[in-house]
C-alpha atoms as a PDB file:
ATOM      1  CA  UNK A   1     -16.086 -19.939  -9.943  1.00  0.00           C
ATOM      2  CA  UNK A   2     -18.839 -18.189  -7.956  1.00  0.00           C
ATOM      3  CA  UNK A   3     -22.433 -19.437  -9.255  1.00  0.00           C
ATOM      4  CA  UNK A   4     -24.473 -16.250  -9.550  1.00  0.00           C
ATOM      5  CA  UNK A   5     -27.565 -17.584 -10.146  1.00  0.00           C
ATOM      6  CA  UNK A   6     -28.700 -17.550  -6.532  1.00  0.00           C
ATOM      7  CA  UNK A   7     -26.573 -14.539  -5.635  1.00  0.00           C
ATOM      8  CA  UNK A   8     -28.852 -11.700  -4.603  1.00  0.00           C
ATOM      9  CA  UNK A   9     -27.366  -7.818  -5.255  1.00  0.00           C
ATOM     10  CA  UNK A  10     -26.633  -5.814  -2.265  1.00  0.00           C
ATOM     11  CA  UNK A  11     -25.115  -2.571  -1.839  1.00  0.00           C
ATOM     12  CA  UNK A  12     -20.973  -3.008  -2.953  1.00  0.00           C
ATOM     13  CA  UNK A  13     -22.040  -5.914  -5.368  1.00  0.00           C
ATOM     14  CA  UNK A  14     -21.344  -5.284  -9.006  1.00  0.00           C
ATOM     15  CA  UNK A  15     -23.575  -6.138 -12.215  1.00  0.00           C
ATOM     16  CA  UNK A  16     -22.117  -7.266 -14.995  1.00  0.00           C
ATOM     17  CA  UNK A  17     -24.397  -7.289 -18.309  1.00  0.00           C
ATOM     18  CA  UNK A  18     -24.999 -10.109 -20.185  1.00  0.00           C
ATOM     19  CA  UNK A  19     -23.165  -9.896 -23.554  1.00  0.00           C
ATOM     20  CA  UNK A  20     -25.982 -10.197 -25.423  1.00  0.00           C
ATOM     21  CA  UNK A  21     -28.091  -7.152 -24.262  1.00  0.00           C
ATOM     22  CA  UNK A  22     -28.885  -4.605 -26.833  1.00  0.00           C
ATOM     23  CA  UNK A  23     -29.193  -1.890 -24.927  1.00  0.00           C
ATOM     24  CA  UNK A  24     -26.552   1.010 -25.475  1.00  0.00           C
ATOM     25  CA  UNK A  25     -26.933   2.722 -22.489  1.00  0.00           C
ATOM     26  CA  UNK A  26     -25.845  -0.842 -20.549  1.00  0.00           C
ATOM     27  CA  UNK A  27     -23.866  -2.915 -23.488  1.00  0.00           C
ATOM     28  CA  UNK A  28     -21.001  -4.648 -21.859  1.00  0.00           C
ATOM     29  CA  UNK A  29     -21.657  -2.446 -18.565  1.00  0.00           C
ATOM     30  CA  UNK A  30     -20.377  -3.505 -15.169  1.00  0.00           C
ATOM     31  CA  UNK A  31     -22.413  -1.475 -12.551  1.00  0.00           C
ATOM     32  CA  UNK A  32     -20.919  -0.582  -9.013  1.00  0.00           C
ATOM     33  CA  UNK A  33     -24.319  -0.960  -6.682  1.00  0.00           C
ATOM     34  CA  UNK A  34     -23.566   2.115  -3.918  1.00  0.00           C
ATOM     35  CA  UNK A  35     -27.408   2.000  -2.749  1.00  0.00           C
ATOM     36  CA  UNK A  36     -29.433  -1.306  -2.803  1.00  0.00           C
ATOM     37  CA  UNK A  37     -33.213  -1.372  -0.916  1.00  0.00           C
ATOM     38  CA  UNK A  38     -35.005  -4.434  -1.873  1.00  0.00           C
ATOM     39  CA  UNK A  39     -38.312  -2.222  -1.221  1.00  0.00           C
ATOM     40  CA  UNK A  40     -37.037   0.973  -2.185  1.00  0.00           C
ATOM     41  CA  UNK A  41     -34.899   0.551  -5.442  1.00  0.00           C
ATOM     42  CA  UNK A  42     -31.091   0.906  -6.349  1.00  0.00           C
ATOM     43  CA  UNK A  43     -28.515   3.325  -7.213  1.00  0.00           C
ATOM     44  CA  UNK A  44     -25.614   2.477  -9.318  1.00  0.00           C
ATOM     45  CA  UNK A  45     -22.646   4.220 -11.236  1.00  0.00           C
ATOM     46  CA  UNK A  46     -21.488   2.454 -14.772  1.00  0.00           C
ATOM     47  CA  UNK A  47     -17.821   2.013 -13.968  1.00  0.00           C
ATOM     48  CA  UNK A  48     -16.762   1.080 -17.618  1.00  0.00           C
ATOM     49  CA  UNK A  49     -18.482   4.072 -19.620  1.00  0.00           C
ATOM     50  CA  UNK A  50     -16.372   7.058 -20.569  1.00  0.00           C
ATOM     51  CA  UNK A  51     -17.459  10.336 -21.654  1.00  0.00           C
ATOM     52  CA  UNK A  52     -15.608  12.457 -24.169  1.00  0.00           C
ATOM     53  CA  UNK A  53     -15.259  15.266 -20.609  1.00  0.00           C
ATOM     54  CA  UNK A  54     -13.243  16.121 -18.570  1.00  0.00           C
ATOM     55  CA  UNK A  55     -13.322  16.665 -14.898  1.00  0.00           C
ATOM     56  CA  UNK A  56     -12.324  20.406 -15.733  1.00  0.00           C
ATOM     57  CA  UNK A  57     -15.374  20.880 -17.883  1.00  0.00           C
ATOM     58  CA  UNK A  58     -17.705  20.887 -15.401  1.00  0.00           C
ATOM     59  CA  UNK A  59     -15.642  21.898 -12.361  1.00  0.00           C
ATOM     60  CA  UNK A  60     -13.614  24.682 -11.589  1.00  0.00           C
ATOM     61  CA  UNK A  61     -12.521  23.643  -7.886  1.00  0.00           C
ATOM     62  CA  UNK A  62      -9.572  21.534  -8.772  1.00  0.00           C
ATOM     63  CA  UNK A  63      -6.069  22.423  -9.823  1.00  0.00           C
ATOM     64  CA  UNK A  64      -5.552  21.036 -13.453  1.00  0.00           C
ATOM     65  CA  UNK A  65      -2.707  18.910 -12.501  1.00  0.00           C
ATOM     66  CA  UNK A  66      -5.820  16.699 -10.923  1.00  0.00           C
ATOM     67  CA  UNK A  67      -8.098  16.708 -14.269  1.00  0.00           C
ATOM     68  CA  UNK A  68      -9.254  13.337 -15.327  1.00  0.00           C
ATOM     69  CA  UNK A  69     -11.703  12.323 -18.079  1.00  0.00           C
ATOM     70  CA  UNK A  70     -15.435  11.484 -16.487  1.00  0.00           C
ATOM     71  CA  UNK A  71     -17.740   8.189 -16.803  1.00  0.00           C
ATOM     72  CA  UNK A  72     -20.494   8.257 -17.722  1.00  0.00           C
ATOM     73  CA  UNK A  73     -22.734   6.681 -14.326  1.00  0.00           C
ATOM     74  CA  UNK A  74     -25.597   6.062 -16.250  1.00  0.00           C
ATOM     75  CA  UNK A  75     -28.355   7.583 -18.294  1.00  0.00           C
ATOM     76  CA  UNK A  76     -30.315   9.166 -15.002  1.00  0.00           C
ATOM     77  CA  UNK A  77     -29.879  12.906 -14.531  1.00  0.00           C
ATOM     78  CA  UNK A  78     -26.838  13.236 -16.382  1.00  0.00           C
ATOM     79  CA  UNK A  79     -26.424  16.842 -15.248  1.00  0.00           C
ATOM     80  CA  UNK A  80     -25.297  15.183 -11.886  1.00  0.00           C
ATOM     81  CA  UNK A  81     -22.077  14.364 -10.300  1.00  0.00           C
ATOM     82  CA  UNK A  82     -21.080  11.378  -8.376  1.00  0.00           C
ATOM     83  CA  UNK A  83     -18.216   9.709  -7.377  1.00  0.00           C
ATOM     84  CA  UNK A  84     -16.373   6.330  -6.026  1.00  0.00           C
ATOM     85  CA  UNK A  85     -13.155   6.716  -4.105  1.00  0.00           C
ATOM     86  CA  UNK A  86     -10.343   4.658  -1.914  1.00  0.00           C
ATOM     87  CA  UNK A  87     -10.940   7.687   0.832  1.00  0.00           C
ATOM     88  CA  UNK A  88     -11.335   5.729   4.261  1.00  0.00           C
ATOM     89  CA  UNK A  89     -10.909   9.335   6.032  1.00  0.00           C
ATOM     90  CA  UNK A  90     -13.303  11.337   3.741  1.00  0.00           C
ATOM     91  CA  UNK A  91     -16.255  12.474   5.844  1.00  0.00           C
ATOM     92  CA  UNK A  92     -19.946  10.897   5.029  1.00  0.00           C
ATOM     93  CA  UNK A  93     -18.290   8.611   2.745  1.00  0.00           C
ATOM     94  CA  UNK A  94     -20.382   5.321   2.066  1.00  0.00           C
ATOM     95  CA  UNK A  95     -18.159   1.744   2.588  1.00  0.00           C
ATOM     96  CA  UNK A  96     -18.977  -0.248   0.243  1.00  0.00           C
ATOM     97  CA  UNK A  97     -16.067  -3.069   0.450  1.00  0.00           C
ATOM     98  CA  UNK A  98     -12.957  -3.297   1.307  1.00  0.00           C
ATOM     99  CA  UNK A  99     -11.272  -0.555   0.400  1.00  0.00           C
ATOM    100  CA  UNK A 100     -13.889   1.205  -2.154  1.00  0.00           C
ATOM    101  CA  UNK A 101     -16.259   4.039  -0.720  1.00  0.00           C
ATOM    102  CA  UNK A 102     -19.132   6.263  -2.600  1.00  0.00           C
ATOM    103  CA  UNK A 103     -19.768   9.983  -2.490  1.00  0.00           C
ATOM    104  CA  UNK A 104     -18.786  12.193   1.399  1.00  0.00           C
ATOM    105  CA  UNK A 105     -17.847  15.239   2.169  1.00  0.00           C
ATOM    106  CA  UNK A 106     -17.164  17.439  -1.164  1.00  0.00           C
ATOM    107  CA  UNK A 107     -15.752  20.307   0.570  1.00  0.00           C
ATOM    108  CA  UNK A 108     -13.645  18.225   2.516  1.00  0.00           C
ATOM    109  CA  UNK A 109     -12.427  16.453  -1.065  1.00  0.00           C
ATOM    110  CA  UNK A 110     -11.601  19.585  -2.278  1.00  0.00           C
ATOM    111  CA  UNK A 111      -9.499  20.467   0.644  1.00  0.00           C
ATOM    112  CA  UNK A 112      -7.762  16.787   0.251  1.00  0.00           C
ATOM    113  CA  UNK A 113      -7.208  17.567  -3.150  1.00  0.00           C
ATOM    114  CA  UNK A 114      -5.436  20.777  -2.512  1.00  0.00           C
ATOM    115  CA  UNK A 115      -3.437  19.460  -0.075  1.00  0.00           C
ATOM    116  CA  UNK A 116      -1.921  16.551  -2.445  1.00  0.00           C
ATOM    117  CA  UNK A 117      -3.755  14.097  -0.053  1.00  0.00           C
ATOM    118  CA  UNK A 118      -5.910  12.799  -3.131  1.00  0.00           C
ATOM    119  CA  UNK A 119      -4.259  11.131  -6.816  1.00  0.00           C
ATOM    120  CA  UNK A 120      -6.255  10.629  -9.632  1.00  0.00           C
ATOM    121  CA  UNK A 121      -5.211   6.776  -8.913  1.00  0.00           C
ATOM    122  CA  UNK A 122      -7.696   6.950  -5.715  1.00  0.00           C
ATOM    123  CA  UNK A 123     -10.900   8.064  -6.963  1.00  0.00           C
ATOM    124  CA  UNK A 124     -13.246   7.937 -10.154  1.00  0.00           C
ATOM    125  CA  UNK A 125     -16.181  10.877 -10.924  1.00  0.00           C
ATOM    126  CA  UNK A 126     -19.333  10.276 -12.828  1.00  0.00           C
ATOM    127  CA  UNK A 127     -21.922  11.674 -14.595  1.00  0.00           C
ATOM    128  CA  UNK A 128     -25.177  10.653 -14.118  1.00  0.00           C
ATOM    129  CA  UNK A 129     -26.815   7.361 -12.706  1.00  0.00           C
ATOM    130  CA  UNK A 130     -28.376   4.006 -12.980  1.00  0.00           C
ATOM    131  CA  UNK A 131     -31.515   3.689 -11.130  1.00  0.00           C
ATOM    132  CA  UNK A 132     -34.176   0.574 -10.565  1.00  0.00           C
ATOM    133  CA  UNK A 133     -37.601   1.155  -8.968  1.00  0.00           C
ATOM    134  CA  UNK A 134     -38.498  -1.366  -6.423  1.00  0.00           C
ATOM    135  CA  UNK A 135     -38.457  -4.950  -7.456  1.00  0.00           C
ATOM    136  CA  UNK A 136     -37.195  -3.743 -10.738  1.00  0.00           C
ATOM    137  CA  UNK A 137     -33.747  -4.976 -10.577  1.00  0.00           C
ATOM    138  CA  UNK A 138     -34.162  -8.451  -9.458  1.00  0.00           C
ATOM    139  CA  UNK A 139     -36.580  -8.651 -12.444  1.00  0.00           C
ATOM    140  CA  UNK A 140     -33.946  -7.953 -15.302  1.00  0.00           C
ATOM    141  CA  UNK A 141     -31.747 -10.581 -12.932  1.00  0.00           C
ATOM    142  CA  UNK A 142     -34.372 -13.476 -12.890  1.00  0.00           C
ATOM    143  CA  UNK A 143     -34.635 -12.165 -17.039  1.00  0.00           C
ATOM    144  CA  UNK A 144     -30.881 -13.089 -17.177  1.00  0.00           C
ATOM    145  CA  UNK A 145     -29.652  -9.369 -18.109  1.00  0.00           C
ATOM    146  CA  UNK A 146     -27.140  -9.117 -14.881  1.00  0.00           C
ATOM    147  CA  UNK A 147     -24.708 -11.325 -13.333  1.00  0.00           C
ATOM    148  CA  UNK A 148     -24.402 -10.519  -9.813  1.00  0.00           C
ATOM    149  CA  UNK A 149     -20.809 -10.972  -8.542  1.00  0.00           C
ATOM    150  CA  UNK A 150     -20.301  -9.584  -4.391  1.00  0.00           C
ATOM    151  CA  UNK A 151     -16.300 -10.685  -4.908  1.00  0.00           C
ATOM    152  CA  UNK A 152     -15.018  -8.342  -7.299  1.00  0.00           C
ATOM    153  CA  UNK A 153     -16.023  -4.980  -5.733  1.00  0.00           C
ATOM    154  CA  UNK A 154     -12.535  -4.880  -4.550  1.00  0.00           C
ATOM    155  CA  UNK A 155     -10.453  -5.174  -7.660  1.00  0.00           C
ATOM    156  CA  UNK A 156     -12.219  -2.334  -9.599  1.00  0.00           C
ATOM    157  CA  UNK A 157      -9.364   0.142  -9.525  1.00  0.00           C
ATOM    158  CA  UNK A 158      -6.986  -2.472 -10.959  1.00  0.00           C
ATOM    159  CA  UNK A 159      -8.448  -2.576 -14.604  1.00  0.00           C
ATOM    160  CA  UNK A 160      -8.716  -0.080 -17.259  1.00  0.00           C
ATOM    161  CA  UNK A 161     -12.385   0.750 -18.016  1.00  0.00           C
ATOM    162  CA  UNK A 162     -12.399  -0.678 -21.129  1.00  0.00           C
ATOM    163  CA  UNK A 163     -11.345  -4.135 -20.087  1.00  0.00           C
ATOM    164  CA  UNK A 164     -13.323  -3.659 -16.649  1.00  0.00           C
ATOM    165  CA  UNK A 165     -16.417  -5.993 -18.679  1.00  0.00           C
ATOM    166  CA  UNK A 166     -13.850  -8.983 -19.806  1.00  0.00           C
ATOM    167  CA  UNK A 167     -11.407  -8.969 -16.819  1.00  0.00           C
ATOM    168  CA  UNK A 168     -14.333  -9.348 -14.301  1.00  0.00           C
ATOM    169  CA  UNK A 169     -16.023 -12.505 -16.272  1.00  0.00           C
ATOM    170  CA  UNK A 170     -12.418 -14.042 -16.895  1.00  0.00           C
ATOM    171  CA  UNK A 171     -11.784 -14.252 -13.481  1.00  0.00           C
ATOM    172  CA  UNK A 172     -15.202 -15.720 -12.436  1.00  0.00           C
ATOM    173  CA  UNK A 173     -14.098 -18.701 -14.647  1.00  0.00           C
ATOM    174  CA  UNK A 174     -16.171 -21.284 -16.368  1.00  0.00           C
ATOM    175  CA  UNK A 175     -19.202 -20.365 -18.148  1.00  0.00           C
ATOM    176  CA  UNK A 176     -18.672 -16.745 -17.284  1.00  0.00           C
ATOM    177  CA  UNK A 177     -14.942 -16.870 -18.997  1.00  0.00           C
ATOM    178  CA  UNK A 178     -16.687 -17.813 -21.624  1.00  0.00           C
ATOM    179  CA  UNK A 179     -18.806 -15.216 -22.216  1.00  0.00           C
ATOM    180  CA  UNK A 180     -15.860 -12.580 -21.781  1.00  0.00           C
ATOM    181  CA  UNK A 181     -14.607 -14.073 -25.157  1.00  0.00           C
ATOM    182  CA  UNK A 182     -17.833 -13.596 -26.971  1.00  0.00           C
ATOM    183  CA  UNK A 183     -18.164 -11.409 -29.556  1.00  0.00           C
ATOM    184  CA  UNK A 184     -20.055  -7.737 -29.806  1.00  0.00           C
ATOM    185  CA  UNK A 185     -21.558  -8.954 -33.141  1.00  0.00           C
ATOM    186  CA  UNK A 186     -22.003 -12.578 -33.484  1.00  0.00           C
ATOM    187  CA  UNK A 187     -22.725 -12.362 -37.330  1.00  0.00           C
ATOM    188  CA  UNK A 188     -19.425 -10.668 -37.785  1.00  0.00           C
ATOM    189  CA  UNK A 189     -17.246 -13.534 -36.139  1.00  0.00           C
END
């Protein structure tokens, strides 16, 4: 089990909330960090978030044997599009583990795409962001509202979104297995 308490986020760690935060927009959320500046601020895509799109409904560049339904990345500039891929050869893409990259060459996607080089299996696309000023995100971590785990980034294409939250704590074991069992509405148990 890795003991988060001391673990500090970095660009490529993920957040995982803490079951008991009320906030919609991050309920359950486990946040991909792509950008992480200690005195700049953070960038992050919710991984486990789906909106009711579709990939077609805001673009027109692929064929529609490629459509796949869109998360949502956060509540920042929604009108936005990011994305997280398995792409090692994708121009100006970002590493961020082993085998997990952020954003590149969009033109060069496309081209990828056409050319079958690209499944839906090897890349995710996002609306919208998660953003923390300066400071602000080790603040909500020293609050308790994210667990910082740097050993999972590479297992995020294995789990279905909506089992993403659960499957991540369950495998960090003890206390944190725990809290994958507990409920969305203690009163109801």
């Amino acid at each position: 089990m890795e003991d988060t308490s001391e673990t500090k986020p970095r660009s490529g760690s993920i957040l995982i909330s803490e079951p008991f935060l009320g906030d919609p927009n991050f309920e359950r959320s486990v946040i991909l960090l792509c950008n992480h500046e200690e005195n700049e601020g953070t960038f992050g895509l919710v991984l486990n978030k789906m909106s009711n799109l579709k990939l077609s409904d805001v673009l027109d560049v692929f064929e529609n044997s490629f459509d796949m339904d869109l998360g949502i990345g956060g509540p920042v500039q929604y009108n936005t599009l990011h994305f997280v891929h398995r792409l090692a050869e994708l121009p100006e893409a970002v590493k961020l583990g082993e085998d997990l990259y952020w954003g590149g060459d969009f033109e060069a996607l496309r081209a990828m795409i056409k050319t079958g080089g690209v499944t839906p299996d090897d890349i995710r696309f996002f609306l919208g962001y998660s953003g923390w000023t300066a400071g602000q995100l080790q603040e909500e971590i020293n609050k308790n509202v994210w667990i910082v785990n740097n050993n999972a980034v590479n297992k995020l294409f294995n789990f279905e979104s909506g089992s993403l939250w659960s499957n991540i704590l369950r495998q960090m074991g003890g206390k944190y297995k725990v809290l994958s069992n507990y409920p969305i509405d203690p009163r109801l148990n």
